[in-house]
PDB file of N, CA and C in Angstrom:
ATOM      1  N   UNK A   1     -47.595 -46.707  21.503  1.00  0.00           N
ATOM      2  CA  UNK A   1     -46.272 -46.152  21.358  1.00  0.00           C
ATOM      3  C   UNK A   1     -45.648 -46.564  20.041  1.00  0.00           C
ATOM      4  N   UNK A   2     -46.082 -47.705  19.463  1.00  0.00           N
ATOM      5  CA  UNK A   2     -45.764 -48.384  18.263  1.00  0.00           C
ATOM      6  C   UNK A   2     -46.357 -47.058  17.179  1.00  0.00           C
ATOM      7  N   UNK A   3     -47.428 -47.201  17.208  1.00  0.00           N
ATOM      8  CA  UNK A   3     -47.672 -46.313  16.128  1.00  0.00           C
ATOM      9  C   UNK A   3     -47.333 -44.963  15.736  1.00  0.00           C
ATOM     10  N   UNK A   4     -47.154 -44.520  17.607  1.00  0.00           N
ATOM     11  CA  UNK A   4     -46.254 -43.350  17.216  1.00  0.00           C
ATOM     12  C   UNK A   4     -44.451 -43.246  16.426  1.00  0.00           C
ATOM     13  N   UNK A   5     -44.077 -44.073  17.125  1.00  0.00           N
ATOM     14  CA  UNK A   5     -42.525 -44.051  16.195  1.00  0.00           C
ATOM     15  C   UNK A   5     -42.595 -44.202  14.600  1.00  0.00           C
ATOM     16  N   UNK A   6     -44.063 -45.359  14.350  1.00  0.00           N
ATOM     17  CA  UNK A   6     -44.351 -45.268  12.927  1.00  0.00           C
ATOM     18  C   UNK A   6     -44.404 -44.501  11.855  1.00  0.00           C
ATOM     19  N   UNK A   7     -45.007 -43.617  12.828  1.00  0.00           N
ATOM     20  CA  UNK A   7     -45.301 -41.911  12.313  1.00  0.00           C
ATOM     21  C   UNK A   7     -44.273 -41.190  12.278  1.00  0.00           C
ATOM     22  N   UNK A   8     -43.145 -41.638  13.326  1.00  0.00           N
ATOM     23  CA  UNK A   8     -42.016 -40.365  13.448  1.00  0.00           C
ATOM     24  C   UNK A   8     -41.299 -41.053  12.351  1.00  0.00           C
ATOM     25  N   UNK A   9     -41.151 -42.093  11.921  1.00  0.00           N
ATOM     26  CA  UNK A   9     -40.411 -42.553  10.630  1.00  0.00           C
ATOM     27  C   UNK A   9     -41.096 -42.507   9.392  1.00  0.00           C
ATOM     28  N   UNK A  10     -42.333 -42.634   9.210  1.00  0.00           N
ATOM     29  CA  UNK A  10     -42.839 -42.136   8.200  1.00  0.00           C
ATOM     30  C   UNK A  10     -42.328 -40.631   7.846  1.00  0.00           C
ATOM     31  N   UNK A  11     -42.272 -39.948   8.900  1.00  0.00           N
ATOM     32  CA  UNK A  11     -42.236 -38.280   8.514  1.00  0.00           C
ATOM     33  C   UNK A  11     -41.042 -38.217   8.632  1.00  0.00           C
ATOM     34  N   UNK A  12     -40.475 -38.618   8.828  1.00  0.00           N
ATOM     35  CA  UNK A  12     -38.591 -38.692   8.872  1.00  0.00           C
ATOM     36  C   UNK A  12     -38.344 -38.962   7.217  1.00  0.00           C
ATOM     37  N   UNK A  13     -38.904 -40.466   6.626  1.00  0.00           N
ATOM     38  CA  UNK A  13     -38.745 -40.465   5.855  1.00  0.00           C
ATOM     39  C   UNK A  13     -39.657 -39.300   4.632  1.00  0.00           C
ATOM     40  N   UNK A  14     -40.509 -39.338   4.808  1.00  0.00           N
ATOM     41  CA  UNK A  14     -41.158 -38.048   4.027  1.00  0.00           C
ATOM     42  C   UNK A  14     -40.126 -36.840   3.882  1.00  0.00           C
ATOM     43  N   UNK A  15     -39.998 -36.614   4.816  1.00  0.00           N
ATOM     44  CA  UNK A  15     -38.912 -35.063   5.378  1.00  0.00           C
ATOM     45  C   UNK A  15     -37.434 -35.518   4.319  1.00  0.00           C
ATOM     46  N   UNK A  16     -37.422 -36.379   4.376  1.00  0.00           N
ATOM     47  CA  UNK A  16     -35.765 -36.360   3.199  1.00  0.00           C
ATOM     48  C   UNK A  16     -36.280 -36.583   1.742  1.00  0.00           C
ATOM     49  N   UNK A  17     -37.115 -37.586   1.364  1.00  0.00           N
ATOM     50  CA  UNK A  17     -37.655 -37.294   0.208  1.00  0.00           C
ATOM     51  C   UNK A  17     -38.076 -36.172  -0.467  1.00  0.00           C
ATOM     52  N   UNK A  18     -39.036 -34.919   0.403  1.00  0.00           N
ATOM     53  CA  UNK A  18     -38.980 -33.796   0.274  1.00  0.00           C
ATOM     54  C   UNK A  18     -38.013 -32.856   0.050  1.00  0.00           C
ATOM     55  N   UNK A  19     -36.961 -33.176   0.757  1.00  0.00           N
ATOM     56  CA  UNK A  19     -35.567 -32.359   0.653  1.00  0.00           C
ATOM     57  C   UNK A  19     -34.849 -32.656  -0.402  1.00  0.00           C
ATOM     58  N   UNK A  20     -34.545 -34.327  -0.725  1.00  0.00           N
ATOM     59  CA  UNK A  20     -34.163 -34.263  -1.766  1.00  0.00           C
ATOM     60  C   UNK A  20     -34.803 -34.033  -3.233  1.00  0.00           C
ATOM     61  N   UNK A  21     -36.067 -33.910  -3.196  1.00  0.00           N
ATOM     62  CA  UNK A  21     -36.578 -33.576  -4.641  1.00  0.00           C
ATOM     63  C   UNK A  21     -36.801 -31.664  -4.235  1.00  0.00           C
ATOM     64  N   UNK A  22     -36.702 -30.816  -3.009  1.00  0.00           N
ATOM     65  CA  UNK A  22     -36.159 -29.919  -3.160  1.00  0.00           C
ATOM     66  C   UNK A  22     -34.460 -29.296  -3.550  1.00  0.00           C
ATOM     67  N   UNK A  23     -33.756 -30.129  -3.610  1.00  0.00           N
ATOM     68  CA  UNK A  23     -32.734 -30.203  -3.779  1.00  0.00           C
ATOM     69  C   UNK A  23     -32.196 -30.370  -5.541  1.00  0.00           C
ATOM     70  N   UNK A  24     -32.748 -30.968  -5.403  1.00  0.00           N
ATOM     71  CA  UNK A  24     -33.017 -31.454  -7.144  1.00  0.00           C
ATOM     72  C   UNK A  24     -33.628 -30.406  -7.713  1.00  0.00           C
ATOM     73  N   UNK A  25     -34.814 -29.824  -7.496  1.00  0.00           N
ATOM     74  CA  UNK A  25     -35.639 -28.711  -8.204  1.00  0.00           C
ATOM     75  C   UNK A  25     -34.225 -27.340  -7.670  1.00  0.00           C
ATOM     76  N   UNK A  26     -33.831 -26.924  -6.678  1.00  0.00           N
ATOM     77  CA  UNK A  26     -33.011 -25.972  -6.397  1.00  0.00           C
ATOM     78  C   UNK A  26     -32.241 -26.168  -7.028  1.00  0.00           C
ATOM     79  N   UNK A  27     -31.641 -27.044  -7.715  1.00  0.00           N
ATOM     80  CA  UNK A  27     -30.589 -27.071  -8.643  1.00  0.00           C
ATOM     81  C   UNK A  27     -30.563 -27.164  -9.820  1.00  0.00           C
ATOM     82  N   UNK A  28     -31.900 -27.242 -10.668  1.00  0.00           N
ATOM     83  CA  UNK A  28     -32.418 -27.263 -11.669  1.00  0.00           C
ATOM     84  C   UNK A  28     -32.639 -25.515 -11.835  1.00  0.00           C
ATOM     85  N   UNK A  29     -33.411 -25.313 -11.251  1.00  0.00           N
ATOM     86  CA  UNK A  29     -33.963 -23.710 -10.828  1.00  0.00           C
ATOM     87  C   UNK A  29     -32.125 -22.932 -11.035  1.00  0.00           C
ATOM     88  N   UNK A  30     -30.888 -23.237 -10.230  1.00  0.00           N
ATOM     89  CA  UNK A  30     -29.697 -22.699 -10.010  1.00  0.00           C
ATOM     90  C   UNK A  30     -29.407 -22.725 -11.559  1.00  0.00           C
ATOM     91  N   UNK A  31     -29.470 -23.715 -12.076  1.00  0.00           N
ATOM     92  CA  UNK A  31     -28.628 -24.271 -13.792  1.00  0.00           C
ATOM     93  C   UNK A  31     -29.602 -23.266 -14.667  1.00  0.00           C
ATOM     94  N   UNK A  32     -30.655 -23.128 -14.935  1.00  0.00           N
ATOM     95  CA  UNK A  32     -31.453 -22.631 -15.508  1.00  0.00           C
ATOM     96  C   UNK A  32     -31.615 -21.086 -15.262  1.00  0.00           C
ATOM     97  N   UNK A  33     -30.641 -20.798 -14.199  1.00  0.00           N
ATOM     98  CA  UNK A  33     -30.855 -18.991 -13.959  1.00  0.00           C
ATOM     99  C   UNK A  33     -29.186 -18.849 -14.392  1.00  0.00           C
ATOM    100  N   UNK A  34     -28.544 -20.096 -13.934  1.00  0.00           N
ATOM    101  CA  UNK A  34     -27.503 -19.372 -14.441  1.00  0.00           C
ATOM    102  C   UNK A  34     -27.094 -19.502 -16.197  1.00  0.00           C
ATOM    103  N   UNK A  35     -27.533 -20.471 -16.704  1.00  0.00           N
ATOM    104  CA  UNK A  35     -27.839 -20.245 -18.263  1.00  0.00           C
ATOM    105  C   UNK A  35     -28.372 -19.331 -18.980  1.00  0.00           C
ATOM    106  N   UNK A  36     -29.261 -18.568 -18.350  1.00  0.00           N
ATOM    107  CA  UNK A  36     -29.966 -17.475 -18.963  1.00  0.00           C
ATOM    108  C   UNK A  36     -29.465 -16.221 -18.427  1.00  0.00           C
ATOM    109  N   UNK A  37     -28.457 -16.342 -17.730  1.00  0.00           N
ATOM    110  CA  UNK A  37     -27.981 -14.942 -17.483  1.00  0.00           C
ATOM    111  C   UNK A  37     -26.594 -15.115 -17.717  1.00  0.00           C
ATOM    112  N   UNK A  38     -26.446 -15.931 -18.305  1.00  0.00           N
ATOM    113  CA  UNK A  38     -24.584 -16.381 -19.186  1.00  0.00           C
ATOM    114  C   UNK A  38     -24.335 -15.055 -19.832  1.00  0.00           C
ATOM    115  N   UNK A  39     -25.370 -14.802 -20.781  1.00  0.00           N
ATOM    116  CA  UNK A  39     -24.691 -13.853 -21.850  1.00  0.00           C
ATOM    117  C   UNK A  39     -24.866 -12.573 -21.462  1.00  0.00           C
ATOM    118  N   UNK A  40     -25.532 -12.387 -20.543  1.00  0.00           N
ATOM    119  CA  UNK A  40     -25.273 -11.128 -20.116  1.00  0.00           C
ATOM    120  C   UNK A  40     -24.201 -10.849 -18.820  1.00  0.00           C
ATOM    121  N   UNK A  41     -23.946 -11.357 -17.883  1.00  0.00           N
ATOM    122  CA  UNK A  41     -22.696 -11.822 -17.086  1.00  0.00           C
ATOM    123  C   UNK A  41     -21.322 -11.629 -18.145  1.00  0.00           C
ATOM    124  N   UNK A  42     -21.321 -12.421 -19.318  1.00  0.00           N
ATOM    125  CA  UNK A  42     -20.310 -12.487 -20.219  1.00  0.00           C
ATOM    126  C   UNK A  42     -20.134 -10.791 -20.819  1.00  0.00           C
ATOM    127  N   UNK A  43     -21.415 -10.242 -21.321  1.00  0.00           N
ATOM    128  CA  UNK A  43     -21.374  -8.838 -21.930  1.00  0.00           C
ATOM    129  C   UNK A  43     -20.670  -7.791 -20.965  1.00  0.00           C
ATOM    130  N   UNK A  44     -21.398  -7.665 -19.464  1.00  0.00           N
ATOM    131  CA  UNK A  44     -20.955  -7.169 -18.373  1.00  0.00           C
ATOM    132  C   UNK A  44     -19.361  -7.285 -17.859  1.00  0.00           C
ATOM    133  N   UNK A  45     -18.818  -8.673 -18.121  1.00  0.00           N
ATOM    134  CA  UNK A  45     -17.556  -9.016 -17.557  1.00  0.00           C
ATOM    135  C   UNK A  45     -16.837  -8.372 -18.819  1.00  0.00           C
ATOM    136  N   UNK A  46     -16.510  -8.512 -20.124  1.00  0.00           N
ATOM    137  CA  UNK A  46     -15.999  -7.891 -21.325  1.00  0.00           C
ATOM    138  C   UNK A  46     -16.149  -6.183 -21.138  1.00  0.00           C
ATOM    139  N   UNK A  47     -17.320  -5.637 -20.972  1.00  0.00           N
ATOM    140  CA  UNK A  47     -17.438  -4.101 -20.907  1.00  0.00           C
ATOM    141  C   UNK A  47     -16.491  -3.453 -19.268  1.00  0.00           C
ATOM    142  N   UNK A  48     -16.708  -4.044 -18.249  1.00  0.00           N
ATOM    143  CA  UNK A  48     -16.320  -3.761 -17.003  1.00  0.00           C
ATOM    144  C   UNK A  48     -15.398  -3.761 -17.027  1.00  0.00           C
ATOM    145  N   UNK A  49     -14.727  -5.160 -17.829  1.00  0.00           N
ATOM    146  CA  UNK A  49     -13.188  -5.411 -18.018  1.00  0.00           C
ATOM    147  C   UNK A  49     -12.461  -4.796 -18.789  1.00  0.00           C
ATOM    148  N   UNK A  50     -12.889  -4.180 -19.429  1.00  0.00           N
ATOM    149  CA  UNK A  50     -12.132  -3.201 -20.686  1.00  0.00           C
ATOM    150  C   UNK A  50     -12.122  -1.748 -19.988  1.00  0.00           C
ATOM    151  N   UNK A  51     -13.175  -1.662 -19.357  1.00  0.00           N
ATOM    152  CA  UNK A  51     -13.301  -0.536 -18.994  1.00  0.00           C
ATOM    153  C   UNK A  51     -12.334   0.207 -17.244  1.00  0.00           C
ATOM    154  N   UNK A  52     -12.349  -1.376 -16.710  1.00  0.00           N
ATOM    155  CA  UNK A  52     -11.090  -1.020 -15.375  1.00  0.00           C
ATOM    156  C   UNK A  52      -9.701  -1.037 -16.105  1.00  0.00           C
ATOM    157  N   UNK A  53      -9.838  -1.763 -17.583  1.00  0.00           N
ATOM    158  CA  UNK A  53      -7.974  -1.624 -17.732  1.00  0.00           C
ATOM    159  C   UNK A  53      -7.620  -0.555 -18.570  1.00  0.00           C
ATOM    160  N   UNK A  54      -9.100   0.446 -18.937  1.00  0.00           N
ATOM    161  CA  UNK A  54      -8.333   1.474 -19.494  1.00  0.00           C
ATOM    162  C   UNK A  54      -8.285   2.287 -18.665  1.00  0.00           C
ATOM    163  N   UNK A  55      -9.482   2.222 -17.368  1.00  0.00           N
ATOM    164  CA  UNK A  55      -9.194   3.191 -16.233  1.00  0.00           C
ATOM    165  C   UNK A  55      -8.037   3.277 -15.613  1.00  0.00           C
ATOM    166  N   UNK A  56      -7.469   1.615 -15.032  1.00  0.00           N
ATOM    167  CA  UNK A  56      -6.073   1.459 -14.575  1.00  0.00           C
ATOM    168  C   UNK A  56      -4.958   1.822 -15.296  1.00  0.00           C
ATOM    169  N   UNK A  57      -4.877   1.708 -16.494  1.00  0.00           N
ATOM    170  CA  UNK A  57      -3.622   2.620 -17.431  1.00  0.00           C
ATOM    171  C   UNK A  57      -3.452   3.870 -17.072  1.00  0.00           C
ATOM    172  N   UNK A  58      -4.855   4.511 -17.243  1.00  0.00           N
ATOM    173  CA  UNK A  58      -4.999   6.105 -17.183  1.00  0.00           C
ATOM    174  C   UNK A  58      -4.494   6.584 -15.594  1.00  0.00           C
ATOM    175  N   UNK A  59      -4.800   5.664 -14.422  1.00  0.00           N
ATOM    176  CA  UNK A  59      -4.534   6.270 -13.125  1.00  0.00           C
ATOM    177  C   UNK A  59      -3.113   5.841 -12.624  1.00  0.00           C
ATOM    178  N   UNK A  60      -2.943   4.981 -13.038  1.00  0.00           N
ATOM    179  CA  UNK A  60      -1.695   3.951 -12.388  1.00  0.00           C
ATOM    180  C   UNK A  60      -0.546   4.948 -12.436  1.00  0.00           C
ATOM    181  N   UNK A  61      -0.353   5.760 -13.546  1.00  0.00           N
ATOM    182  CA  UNK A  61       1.095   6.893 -13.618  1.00  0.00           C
ATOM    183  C   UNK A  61       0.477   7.659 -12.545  1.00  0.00           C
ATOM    184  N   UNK A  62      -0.162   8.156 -11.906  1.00  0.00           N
ATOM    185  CA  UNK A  62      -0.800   9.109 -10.700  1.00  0.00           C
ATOM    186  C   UNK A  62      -0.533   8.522  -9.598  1.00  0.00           C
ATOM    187  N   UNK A  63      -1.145   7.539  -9.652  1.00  0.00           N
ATOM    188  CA  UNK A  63      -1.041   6.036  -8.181  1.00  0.00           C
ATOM    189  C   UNK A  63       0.842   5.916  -7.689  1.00  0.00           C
ATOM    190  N   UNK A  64       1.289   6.045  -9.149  1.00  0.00           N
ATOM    191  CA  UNK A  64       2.803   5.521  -8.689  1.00  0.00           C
ATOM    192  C   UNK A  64       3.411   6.502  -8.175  1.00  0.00           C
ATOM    193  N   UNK A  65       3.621   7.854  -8.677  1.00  0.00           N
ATOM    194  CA  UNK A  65       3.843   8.827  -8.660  1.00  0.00           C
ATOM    195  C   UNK A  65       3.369   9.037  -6.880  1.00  0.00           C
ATOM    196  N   UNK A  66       2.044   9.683  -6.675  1.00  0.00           N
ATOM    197  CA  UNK A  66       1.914   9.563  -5.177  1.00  0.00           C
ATOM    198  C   UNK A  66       2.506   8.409  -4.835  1.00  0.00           C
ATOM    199  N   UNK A  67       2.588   7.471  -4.258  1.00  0.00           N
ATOM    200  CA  UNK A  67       2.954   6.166  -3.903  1.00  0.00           C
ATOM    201  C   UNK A  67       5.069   6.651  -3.717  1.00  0.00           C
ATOM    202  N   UNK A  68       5.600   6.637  -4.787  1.00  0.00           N
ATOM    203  CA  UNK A  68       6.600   7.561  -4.148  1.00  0.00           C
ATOM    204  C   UNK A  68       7.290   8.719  -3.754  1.00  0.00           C
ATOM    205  N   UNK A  69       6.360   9.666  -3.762  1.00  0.00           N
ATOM    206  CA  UNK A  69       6.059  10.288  -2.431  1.00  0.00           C
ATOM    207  C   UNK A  69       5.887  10.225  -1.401  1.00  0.00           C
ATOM    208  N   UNK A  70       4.683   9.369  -1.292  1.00  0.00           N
ATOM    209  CA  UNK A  70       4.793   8.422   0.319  1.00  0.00           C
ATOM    210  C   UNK A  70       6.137   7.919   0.708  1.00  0.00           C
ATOM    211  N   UNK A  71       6.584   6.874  -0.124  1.00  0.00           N
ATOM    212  CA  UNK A  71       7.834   6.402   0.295  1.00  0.00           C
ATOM    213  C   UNK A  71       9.079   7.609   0.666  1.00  0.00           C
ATOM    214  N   UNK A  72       8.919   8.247  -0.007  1.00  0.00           N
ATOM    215  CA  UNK A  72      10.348   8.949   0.128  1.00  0.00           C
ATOM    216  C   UNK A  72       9.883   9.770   1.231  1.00  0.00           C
ATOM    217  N   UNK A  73       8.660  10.754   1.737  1.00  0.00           N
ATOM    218  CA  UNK A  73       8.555  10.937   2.885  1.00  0.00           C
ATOM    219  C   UNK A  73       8.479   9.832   4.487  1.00  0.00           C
ATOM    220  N   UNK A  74       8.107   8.846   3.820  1.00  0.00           N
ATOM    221  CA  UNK A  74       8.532   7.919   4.985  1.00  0.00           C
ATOM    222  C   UNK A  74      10.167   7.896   5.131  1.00  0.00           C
ATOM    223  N   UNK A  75      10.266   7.367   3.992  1.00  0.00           N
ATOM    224  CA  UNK A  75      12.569   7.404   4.412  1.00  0.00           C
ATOM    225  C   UNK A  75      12.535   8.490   5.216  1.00  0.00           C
ATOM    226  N   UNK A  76      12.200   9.687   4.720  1.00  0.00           N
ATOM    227  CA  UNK A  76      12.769  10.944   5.459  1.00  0.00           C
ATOM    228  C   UNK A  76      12.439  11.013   6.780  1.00  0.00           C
ATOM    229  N   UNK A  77      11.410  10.385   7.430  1.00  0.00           N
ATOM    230  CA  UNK A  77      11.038  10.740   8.462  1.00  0.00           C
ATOM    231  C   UNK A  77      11.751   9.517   9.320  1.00  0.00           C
ATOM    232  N   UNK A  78      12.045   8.170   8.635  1.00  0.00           N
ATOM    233  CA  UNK A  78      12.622   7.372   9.528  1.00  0.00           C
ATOM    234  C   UNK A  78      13.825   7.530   9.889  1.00  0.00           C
ATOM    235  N   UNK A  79      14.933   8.671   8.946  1.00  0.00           N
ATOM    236  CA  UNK A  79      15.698   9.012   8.832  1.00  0.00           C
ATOM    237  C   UNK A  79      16.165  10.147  10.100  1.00  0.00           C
ATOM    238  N   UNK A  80      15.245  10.952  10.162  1.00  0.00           N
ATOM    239  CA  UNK A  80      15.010  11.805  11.149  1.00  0.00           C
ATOM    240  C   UNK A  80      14.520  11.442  12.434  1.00  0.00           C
ATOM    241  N   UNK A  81      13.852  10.368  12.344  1.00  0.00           N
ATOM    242  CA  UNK A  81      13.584   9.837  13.874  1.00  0.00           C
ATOM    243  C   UNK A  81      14.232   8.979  14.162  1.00  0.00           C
ATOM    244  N   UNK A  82      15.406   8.618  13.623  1.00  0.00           N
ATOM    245  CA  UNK A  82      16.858   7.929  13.789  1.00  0.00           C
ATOM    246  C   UNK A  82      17.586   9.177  14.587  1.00  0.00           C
ATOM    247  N   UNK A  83      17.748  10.128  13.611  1.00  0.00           N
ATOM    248  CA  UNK A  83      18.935  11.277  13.974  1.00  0.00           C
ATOM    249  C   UNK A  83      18.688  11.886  15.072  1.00  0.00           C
ATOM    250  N   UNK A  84      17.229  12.422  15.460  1.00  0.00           N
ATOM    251  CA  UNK A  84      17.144  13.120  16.276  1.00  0.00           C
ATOM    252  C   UNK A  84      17.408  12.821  17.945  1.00  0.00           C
ATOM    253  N   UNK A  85      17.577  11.659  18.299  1.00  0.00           N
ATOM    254  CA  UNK A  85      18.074  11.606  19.819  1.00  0.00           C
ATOM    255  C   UNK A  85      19.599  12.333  19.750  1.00  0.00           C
ATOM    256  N   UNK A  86      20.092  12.554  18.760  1.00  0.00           N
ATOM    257  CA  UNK A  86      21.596  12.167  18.782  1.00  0.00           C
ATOM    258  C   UNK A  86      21.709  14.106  18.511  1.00  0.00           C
ATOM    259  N   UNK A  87      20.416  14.839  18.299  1.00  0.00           N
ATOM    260  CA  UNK A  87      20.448  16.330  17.908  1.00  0.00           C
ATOM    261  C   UNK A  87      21.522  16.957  19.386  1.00  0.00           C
ATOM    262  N   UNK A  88      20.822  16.655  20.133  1.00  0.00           N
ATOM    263  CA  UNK A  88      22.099  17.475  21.975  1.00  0.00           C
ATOM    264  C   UNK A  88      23.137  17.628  21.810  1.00  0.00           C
ATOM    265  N   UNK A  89      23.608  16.078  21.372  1.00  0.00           N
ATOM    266  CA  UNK A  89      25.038  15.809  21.346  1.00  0.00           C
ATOM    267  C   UNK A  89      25.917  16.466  20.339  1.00  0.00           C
ATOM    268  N   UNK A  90      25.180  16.408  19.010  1.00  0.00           N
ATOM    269  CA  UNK A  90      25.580  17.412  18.256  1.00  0.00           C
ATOM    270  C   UNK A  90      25.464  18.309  18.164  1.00  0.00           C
ATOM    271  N   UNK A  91      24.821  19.218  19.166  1.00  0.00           N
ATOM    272  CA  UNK A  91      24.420  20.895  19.254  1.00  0.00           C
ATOM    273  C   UNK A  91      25.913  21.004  20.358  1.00  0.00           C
ATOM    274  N   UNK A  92      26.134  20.141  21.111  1.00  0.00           N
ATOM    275  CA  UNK A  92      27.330  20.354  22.407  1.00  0.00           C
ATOM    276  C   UNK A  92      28.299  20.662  21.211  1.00  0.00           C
ATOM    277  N   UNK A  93      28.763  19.694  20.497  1.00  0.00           N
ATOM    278  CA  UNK A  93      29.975  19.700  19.755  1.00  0.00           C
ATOM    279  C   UNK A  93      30.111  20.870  18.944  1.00  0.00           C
ATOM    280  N   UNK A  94      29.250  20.842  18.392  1.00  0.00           N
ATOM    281  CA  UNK A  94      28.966  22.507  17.243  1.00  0.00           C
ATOM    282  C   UNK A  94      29.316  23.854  18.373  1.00  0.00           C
ATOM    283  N   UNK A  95      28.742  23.617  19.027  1.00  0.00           N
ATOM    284  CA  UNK A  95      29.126  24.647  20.549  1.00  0.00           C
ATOM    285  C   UNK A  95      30.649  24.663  20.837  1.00  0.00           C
ATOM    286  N   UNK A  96      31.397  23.503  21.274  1.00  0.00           N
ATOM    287  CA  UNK A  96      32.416  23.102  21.699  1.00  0.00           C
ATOM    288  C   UNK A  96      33.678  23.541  20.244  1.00  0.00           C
ATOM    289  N   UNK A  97      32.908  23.456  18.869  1.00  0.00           N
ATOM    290  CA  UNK A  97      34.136  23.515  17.721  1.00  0.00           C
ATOM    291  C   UNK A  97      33.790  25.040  17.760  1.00  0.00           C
ATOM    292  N   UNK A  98      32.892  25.855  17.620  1.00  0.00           N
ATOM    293  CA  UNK A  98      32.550  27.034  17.568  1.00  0.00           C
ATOM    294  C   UNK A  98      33.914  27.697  18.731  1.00  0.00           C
ATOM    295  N   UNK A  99      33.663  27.534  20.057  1.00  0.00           N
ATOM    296  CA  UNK A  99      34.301  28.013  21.452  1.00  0.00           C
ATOM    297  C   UNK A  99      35.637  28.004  20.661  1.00  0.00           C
ATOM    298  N   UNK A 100      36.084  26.775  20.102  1.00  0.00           N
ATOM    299  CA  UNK A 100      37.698  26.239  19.741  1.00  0.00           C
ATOM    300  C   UNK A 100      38.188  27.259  18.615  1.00  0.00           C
ATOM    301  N   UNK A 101      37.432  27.703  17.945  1.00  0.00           N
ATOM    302  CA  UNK A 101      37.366  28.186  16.644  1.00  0.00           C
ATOM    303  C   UNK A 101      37.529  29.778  16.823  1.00  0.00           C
ATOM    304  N   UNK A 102      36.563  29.955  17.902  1.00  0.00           N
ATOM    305  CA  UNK A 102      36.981  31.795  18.322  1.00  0.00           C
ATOM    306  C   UNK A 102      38.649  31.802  19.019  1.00  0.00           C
ATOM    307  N   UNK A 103      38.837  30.840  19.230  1.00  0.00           N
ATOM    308  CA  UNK A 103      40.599  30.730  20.433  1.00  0.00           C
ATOM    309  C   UNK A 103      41.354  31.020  19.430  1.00  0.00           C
ATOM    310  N   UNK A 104      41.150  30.693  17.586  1.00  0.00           N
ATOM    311  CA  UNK A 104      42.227  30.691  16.875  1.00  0.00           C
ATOM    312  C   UNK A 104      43.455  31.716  16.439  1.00  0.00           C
ATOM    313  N   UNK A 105      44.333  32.109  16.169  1.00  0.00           N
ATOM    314  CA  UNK A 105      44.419  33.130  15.628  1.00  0.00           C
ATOM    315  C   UNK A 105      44.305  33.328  14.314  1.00  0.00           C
ATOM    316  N   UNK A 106      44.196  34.475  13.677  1.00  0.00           N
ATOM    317  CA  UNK A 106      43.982  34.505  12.627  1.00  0.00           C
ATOM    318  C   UNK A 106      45.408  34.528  11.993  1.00  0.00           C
ATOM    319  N   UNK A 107      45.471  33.932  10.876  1.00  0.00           N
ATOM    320  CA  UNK A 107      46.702  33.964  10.458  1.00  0.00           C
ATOM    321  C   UNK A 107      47.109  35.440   9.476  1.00  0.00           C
ATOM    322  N   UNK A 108      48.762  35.408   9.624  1.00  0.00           N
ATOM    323  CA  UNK A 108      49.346  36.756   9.118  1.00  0.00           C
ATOM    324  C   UNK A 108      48.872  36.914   8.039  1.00  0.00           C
ATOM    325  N   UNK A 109      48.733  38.183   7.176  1.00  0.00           N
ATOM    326  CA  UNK A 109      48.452  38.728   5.970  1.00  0.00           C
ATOM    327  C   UNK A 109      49.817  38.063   5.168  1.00  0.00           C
ATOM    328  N   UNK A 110      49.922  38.130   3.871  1.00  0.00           N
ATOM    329  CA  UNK A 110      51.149  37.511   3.108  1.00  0.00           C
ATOM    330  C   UNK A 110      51.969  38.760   3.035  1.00  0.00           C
ATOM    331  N   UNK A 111      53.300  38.625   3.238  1.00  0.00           N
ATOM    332  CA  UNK A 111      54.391  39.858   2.631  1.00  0.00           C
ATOM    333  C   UNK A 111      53.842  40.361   1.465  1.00  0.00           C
ATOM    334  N   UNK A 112      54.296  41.367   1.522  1.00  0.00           N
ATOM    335  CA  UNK A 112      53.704  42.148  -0.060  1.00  0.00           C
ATOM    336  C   UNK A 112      54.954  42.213  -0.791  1.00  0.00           C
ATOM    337  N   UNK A 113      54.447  41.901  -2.155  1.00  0.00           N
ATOM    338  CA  UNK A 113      54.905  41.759  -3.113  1.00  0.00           C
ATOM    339  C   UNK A 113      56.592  42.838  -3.132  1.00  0.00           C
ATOM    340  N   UNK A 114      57.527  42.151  -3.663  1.00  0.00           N
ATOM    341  CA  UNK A 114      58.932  43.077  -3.718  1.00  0.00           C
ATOM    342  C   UNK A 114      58.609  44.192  -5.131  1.00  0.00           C
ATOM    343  N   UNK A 115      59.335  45.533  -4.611  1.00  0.00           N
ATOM    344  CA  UNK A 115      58.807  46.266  -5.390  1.00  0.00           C
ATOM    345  C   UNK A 115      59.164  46.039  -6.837  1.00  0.00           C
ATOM    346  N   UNK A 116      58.558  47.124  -7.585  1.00  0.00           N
ATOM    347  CA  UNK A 116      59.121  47.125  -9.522  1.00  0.00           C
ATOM    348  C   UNK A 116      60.596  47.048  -9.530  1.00  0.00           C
ATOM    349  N   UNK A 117      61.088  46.379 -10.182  1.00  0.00           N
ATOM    350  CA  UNK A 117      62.709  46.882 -10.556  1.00  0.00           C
ATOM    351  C   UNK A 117      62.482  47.542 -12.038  1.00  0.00           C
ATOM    352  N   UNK A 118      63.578  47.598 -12.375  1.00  0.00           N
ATOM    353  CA  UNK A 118      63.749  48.185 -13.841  1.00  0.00           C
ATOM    354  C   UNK A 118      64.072  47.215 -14.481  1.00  0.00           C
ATOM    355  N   UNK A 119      64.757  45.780 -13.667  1.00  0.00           N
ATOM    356  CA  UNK A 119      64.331  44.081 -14.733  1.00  0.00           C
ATOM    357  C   UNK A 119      63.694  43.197 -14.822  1.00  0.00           C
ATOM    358  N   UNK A 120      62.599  43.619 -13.482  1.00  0.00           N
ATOM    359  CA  UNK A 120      61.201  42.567 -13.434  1.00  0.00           C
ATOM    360  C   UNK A 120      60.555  43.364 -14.792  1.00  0.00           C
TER     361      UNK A 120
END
């Protein structure tokens, strides 16, 4: 039983030595890919980057433009789905000033004018 635990610590220890000189090489291997692909990462980030901020100039007056549109059809509609419970009540009244409005009389025509003299 001795010799077995021997073994499980031998390979225990093996097993991290391994890891850490994989660890070491993976990070050597990481530094060395990312050094050699610096200048092209750098070329890519400069061209991409020039190239979304002249795209974004060019669209952004379009973007804003729709954008309030949206907004102002939203107001309108929150506006309207405010008003509209309240449409009945104001169809009664419009009804009710209408009814009031036929009761009126119409008022008299004006006297007509006094005739020509000979000193007007």
């Amino acid at each position: 039983m001795g010799t077995f635990l021997l073994l499980c610590m031998i390979g225990v220890a093996a097993m991290l030595v391994i890891g850490v000189i994989g660890t070491v090489v993976g990070a050597l291997f990481h530094l060395v890919f990312w050094v050699v692909t610096l200048p092209f990462r750098i070329f890519f980030k400069i061209v991409f980057g020039l190239g979304g901020v002249l795209l974004g100039l060019l669209v952004a007056p379009f973007v804003i433009v729709i954008a309030v549109i949206g907004m102002v059809v939203a107001l309108v509609g929150g506006v309207l789905s405010l008003v509209a419970p309240l449409l009945p009540a104001l169809l009664l009244g419009l009804f009710g000033w209408a009814i009031y409005r036929l009761g009126w009389k119409k008022p008299a025509p004006p006297p007509p004018p006094p005739p020509a003299s000979f000193w007007n």
